[in-house]
C-alpha atoms as a PDB file:
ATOM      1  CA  UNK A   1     130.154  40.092 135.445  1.00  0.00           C
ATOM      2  CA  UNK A   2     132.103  43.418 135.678  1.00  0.00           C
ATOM      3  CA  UNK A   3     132.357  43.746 131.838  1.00  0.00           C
ATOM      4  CA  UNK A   4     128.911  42.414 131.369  1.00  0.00           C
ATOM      5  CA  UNK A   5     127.699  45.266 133.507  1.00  0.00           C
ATOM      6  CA  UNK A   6     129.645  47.911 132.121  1.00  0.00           C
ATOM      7  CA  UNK A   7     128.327  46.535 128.553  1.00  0.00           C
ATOM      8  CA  UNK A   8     124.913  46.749 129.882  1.00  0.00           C
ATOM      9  CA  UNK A   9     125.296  50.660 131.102  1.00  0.00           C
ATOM     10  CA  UNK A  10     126.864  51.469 128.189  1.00  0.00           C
ATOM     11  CA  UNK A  11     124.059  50.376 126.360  1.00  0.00           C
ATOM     12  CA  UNK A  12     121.365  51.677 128.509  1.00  0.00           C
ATOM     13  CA  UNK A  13     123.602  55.055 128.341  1.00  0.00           C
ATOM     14  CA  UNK A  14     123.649  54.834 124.041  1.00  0.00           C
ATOM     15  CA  UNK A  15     120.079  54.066 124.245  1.00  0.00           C
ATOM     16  CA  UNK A  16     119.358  56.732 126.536  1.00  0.00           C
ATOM     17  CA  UNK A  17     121.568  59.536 124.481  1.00  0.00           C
ATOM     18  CA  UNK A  18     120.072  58.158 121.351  1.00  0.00           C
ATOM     19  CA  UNK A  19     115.965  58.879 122.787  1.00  0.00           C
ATOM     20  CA  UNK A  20     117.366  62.278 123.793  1.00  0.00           C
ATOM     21  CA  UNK A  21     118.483  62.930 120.403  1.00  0.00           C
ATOM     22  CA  UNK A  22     115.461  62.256 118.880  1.00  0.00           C
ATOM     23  CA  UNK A  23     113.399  64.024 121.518  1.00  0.00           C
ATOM     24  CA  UNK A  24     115.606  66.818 121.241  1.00  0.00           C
ATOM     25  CA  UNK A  25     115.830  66.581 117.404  1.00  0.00           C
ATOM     26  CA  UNK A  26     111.729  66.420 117.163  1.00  0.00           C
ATOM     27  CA  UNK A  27     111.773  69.204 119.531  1.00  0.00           C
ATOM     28  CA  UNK A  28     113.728  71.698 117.580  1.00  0.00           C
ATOM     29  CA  UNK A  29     111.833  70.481 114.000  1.00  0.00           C
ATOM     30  CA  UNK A  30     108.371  70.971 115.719  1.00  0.00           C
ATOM     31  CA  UNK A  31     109.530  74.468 117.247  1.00  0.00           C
ATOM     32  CA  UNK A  32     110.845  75.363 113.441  1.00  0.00           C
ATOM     33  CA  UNK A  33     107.426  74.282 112.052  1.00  0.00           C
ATOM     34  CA  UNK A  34     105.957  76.499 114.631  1.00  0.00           C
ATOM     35  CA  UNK A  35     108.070  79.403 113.876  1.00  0.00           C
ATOM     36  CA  UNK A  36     107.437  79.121 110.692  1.00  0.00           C
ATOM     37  CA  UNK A  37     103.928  79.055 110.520  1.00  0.00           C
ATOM     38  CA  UNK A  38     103.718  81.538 112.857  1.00  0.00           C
ATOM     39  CA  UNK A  39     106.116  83.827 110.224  1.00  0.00           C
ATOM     40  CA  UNK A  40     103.725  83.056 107.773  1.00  0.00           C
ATOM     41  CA  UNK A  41     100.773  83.650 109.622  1.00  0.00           C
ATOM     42  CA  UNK A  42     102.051  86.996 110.719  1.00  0.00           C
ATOM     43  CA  UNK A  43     103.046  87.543 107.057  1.00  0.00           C
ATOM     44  CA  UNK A  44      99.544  87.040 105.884  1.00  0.00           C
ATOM     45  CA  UNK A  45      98.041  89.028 108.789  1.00  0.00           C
ATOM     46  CA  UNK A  46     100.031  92.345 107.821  1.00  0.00           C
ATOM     47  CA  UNK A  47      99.613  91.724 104.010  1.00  0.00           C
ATOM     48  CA  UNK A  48      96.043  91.811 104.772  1.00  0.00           C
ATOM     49  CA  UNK A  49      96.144  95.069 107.191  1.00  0.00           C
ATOM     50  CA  UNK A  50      97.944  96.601 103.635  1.00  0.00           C
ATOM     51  CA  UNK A  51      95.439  95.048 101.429  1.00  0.00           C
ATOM     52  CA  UNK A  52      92.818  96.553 103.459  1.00  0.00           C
ATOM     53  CA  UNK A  53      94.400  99.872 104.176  1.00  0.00           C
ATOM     54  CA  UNK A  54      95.129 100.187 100.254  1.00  0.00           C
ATOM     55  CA  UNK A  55      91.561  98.981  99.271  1.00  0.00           C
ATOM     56  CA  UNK A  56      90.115 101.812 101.205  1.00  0.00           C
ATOM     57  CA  UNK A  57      92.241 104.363 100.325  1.00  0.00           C
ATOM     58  CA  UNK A  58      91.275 103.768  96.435  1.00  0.00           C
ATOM     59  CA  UNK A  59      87.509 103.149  97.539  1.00  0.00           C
ATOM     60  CA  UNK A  60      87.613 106.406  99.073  1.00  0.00           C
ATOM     61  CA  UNK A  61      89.199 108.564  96.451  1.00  0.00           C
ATOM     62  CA  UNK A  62      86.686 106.679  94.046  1.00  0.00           C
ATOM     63  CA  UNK A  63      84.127 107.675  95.931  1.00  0.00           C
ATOM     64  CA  UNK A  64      85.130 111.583  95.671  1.00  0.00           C
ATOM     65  CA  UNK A  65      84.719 111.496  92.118  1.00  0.00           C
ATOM     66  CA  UNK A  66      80.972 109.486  92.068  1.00  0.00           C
ATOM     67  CA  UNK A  67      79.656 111.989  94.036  1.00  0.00           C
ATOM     68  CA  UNK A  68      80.491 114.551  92.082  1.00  0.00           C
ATOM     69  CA  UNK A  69      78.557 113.369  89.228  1.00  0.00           C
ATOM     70  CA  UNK A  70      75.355 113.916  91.393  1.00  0.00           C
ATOM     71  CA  UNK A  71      76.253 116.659  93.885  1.00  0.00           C
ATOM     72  CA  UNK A  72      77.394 120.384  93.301  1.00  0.00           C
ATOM     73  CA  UNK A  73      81.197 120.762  92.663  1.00  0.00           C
ATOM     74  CA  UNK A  74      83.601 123.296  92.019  1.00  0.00           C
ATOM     75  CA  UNK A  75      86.070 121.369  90.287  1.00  0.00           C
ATOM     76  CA  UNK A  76      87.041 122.791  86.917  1.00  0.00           C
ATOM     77  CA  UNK A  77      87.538 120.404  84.010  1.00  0.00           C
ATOM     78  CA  UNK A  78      91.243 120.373  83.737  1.00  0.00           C
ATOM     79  CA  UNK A  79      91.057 120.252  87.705  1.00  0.00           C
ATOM     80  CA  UNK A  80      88.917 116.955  87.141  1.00  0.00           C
ATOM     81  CA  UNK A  81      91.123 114.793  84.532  1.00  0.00           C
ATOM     82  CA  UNK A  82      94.223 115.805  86.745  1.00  0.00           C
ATOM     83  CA  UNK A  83      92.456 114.411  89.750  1.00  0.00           C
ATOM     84  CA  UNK A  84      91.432 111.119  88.292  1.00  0.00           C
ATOM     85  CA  UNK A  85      94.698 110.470  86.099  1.00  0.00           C
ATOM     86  CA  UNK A  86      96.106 111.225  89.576  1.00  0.00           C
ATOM     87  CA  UNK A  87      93.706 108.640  90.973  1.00  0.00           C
ATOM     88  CA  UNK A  88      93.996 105.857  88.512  1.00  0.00           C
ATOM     89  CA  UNK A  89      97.741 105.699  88.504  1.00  0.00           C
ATOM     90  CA  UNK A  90      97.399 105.419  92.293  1.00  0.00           C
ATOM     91  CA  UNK A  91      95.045 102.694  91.977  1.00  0.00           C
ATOM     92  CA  UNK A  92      97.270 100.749  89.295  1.00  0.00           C
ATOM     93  CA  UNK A  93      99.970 100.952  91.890  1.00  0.00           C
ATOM     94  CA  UNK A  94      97.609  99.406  94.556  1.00  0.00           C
ATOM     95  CA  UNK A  95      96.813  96.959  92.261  1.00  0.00           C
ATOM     96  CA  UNK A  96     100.584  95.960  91.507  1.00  0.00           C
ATOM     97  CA  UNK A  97     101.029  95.891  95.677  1.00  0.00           C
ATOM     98  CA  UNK A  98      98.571  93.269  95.908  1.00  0.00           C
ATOM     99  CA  UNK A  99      99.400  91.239  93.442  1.00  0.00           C
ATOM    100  CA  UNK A 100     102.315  91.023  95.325  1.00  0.00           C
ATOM    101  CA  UNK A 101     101.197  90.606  99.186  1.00  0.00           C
ATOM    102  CA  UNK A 102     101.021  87.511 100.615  1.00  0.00           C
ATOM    103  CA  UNK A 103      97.086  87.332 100.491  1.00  0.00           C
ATOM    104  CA  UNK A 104      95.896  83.839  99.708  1.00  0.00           C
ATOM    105  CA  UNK A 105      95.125  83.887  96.011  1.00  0.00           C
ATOM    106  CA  UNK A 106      90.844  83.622  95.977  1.00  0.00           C
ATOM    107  CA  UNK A 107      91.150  87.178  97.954  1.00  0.00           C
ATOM    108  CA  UNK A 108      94.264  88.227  96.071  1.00  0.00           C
ATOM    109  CA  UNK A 109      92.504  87.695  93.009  1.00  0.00           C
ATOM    110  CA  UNK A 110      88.979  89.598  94.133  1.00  0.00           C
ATOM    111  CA  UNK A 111      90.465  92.415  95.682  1.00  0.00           C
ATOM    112  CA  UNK A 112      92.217  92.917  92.180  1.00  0.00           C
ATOM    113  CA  UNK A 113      89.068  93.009  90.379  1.00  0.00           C
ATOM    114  CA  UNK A 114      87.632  95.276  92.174  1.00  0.00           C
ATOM    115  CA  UNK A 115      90.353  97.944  91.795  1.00  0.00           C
ATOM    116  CA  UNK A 116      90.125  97.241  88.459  1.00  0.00           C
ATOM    117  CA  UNK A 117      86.951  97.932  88.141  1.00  0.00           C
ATOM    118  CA  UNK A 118      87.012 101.600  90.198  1.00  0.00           C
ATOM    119  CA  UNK A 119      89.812 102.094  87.459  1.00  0.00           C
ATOM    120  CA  UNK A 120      87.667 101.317  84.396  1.00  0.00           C
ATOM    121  CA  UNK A 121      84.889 103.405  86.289  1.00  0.00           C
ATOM    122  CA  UNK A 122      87.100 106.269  86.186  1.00  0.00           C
ATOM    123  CA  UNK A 123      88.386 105.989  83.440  1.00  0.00           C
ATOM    124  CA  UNK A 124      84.778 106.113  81.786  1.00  0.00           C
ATOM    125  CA  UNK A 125      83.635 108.363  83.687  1.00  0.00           C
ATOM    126  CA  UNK A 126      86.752 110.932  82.227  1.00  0.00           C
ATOM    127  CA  UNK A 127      85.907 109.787  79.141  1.00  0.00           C
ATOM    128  CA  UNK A 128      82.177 111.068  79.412  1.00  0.00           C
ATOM    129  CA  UNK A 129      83.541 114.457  80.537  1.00  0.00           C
ATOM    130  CA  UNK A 130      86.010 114.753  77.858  1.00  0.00           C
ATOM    131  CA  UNK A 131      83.515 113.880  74.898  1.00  0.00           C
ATOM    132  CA  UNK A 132      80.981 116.008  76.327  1.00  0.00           C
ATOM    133  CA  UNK A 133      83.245 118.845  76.647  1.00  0.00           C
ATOM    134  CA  UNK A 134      84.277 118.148  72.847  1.00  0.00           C
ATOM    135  CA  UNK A 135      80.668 117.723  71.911  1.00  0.00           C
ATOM    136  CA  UNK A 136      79.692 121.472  73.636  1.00  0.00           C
ATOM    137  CA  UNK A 137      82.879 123.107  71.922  1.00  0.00           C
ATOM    138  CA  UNK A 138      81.782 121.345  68.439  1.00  0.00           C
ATOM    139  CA  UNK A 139      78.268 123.160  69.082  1.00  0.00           C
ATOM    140  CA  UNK A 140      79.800 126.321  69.320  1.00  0.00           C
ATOM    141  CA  UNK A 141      81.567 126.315  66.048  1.00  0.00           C
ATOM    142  CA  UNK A 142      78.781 125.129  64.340  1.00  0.00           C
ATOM    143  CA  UNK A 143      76.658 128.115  65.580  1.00  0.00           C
ATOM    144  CA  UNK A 144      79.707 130.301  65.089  1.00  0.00           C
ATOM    145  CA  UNK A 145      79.840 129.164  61.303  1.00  0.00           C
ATOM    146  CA  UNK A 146      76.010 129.106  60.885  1.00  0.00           C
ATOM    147  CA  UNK A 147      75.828 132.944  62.306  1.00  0.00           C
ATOM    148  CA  UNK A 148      78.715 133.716  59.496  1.00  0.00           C
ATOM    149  CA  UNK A 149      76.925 132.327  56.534  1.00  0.00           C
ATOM    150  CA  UNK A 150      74.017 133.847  57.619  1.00  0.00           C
ATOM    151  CA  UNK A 151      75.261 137.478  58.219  1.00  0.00           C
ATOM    152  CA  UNK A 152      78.019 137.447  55.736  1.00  0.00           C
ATOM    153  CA  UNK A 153      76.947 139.096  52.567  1.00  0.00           C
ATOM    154  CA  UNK A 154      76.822 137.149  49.361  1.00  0.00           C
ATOM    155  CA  UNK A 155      80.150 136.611  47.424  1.00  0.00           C
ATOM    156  CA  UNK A 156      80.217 134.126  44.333  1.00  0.00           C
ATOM    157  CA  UNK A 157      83.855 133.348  45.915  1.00  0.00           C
ATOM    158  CA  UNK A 158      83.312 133.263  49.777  1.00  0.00           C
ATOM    159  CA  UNK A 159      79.806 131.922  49.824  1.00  0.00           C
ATOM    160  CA  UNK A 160      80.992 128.260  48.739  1.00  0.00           C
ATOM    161  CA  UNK A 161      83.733 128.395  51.425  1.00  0.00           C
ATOM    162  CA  UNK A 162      81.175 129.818  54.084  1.00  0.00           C
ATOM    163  CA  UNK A 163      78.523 126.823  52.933  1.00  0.00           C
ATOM    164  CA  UNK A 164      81.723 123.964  53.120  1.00  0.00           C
ATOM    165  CA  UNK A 165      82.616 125.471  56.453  1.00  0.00           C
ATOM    166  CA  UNK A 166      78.862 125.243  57.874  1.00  0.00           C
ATOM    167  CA  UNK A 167      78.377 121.974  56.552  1.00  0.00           C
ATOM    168  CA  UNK A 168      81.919 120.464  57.977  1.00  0.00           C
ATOM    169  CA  UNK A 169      80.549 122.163  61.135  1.00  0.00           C
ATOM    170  CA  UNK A 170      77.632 120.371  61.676  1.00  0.00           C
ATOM    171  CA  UNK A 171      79.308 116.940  60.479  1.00  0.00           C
ATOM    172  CA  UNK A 172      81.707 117.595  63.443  1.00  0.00           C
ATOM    173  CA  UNK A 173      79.196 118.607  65.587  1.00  0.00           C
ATOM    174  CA  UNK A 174      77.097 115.356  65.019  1.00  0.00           C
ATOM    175  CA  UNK A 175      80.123 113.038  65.223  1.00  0.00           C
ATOM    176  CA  UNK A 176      81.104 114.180  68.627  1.00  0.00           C
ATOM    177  CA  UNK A 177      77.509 114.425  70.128  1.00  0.00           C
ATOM    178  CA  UNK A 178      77.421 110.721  68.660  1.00  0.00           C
ATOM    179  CA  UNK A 179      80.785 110.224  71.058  1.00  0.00           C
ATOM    180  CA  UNK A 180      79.837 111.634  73.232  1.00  0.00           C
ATOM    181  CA  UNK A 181      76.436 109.402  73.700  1.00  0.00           C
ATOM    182  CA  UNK A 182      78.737 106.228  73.498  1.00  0.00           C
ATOM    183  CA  UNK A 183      80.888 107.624  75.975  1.00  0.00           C
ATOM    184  CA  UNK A 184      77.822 108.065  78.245  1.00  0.00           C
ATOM    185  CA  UNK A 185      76.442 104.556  78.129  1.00  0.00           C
ATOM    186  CA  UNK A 186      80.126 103.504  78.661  1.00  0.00           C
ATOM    187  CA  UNK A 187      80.242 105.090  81.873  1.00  0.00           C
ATOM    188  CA  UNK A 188      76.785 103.785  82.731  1.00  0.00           C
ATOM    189  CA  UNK A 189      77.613 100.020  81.910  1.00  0.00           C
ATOM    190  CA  UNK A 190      81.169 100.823  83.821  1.00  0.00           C
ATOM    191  CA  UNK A 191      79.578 101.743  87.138  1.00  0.00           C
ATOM    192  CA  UNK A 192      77.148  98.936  86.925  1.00  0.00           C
ATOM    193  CA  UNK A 193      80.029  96.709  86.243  1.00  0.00           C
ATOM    194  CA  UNK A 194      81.766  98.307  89.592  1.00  0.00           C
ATOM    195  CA  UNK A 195      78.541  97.362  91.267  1.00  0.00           C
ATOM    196  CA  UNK A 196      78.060  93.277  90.259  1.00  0.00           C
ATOM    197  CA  UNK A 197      81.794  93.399  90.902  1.00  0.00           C
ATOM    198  CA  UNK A 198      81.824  94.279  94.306  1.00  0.00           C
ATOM    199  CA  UNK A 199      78.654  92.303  95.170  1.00  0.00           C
ATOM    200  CA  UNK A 200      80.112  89.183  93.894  1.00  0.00           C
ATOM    201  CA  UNK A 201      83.632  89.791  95.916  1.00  0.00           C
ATOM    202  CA  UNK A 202      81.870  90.809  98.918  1.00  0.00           C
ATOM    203  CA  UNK A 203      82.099  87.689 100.328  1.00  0.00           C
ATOM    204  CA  UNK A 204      85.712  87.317  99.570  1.00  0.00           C
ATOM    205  CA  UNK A 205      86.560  90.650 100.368  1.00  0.00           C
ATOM    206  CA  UNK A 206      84.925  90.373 104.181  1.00  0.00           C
ATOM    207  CA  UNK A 207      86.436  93.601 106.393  1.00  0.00           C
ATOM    208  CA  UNK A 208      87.364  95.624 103.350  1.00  0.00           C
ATOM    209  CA  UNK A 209      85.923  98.784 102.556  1.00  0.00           C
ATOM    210  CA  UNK A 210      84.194  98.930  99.398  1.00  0.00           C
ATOM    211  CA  UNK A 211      82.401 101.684  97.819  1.00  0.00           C
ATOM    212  CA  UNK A 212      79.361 102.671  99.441  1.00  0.00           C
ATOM    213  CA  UNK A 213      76.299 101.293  98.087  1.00  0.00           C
ATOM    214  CA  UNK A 214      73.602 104.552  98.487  1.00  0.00           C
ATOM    215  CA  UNK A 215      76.642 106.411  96.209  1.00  0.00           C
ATOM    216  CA  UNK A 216      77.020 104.433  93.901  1.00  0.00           C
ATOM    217  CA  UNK A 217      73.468 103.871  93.353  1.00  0.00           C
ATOM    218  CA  UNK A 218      72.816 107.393  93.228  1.00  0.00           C
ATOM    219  CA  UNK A 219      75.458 107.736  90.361  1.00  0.00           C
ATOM    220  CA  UNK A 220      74.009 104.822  88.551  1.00  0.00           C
ATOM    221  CA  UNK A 221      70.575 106.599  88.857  1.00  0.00           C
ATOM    222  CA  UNK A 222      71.784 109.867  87.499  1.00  0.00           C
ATOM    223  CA  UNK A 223      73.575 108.226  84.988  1.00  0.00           C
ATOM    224  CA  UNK A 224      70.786 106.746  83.579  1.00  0.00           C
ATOM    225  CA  UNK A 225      68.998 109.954  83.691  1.00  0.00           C
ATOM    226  CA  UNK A 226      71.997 110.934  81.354  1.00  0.00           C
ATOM    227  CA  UNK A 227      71.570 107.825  78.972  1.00  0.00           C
ATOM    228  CA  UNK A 228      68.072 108.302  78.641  1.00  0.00           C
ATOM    229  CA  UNK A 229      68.216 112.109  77.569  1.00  0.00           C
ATOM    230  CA  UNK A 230      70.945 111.497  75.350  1.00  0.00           C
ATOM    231  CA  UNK A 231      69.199 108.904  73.571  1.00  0.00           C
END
């Protein structure tokens, strides 16, 4: 009866250690699970405070430039393609930072279209400036050849150089204003791009600050005023 008692606690006491073990055991998994998800949650929650602080900063500096196209500025043109090469490397770098984050991949995914498209927007809109600026300096050597011809008395041996020099004037001159119309309804079809892109990630992109809708309607309206006088 002695042994047969001491058997029985013994059992009771394996029994007993083993349920502790397991409660203990499931204790500790369910606290890692917890710690981990919290990790991750926390993860995701400051990958999004980046997302968003990075989205705005690009959104804003976006924004500088489309109001320029409508409002007086004092920026020269060398000032201008600095300022948005500056911009549009920043805004590749944003876009490399959230391709990294820990953002779930739907908003990962829209917040990287959008920065692509304020990137192709600015780089359109450069490329209007730069063709125009081409197209007004191709103007004035066609006018600066056509007053030569004119004014320059007859030679049997100049005037064929001073015709070939008019003429390759005006060729110039037509191929760049030709540019620089393409480069115009580029830009155009670039901001309206930017605009169906950030109405279809709204949604996805809920708390972010995207570009203002009143500017970049107003640049869309006076770029089609541009379109339509350059047609």
């Amino acid at each position: 009866m002695f042994d047969g008692g001491i058997m029985k606690g013994w059992q009771r006491f394996v029994l007993l250690t083993a349920a502790a073990v397991i409660i203990i055991a499931g204790g500790l998994f369910a606290w890692q699970r917890y710690s981990d998800w919290r990790a991750e949650r926390l993860a995701e929650e400051a990958a999004l405070k980046d997302a968003k602080k990075t989205v705005a900063e690009q959104t804003a500096g976006t924004e500088y430039f489309l109001k320029s196209t409508y409002s007086d500025s004092d920026m020269t043109y060398a000032q201008l393609f600095d300022r948005v090469d500056d911009r549009t490397k920043k805004i590749t770098d944003a876009i490399v930072s959230v391709q990294s984050s820990e953002l779930g991949d739907e908003q990962k995914q829209a917040a990287v279209d959008y920065l692509n498209a304020l990137s192709a927007t600015l780089d359109a809109m450069e490329m209007e400036y730069r063709k125009g600026l081409n197209s007004s300096n191709s103007v004035d050597s066609m006018k600066s050849a056509e007053s030569d011809y004119v004014t320059t008395p007859y030679n049997e041996y100049s005037d064929p150089w001073e015709r070939k020099r008019l003429l390759d004037a005006r060729d110039e001159a037509q191929k760049a204003l030709n540019e620089f119309k393409d480069a115009v309804r580029s830009y155009n079809a670039a901001l309206k791009t930017l605009r169906k892109t950030t109405s279809a990630d709204q949604a996805k992109l809920n708390g972010f600050y995207l570009v203002n809708g009143t500017v970049l309607s107003k640049a869309i309206t006076h770029s089609d005023e541009e379109v339509k006088s350059t047609t």
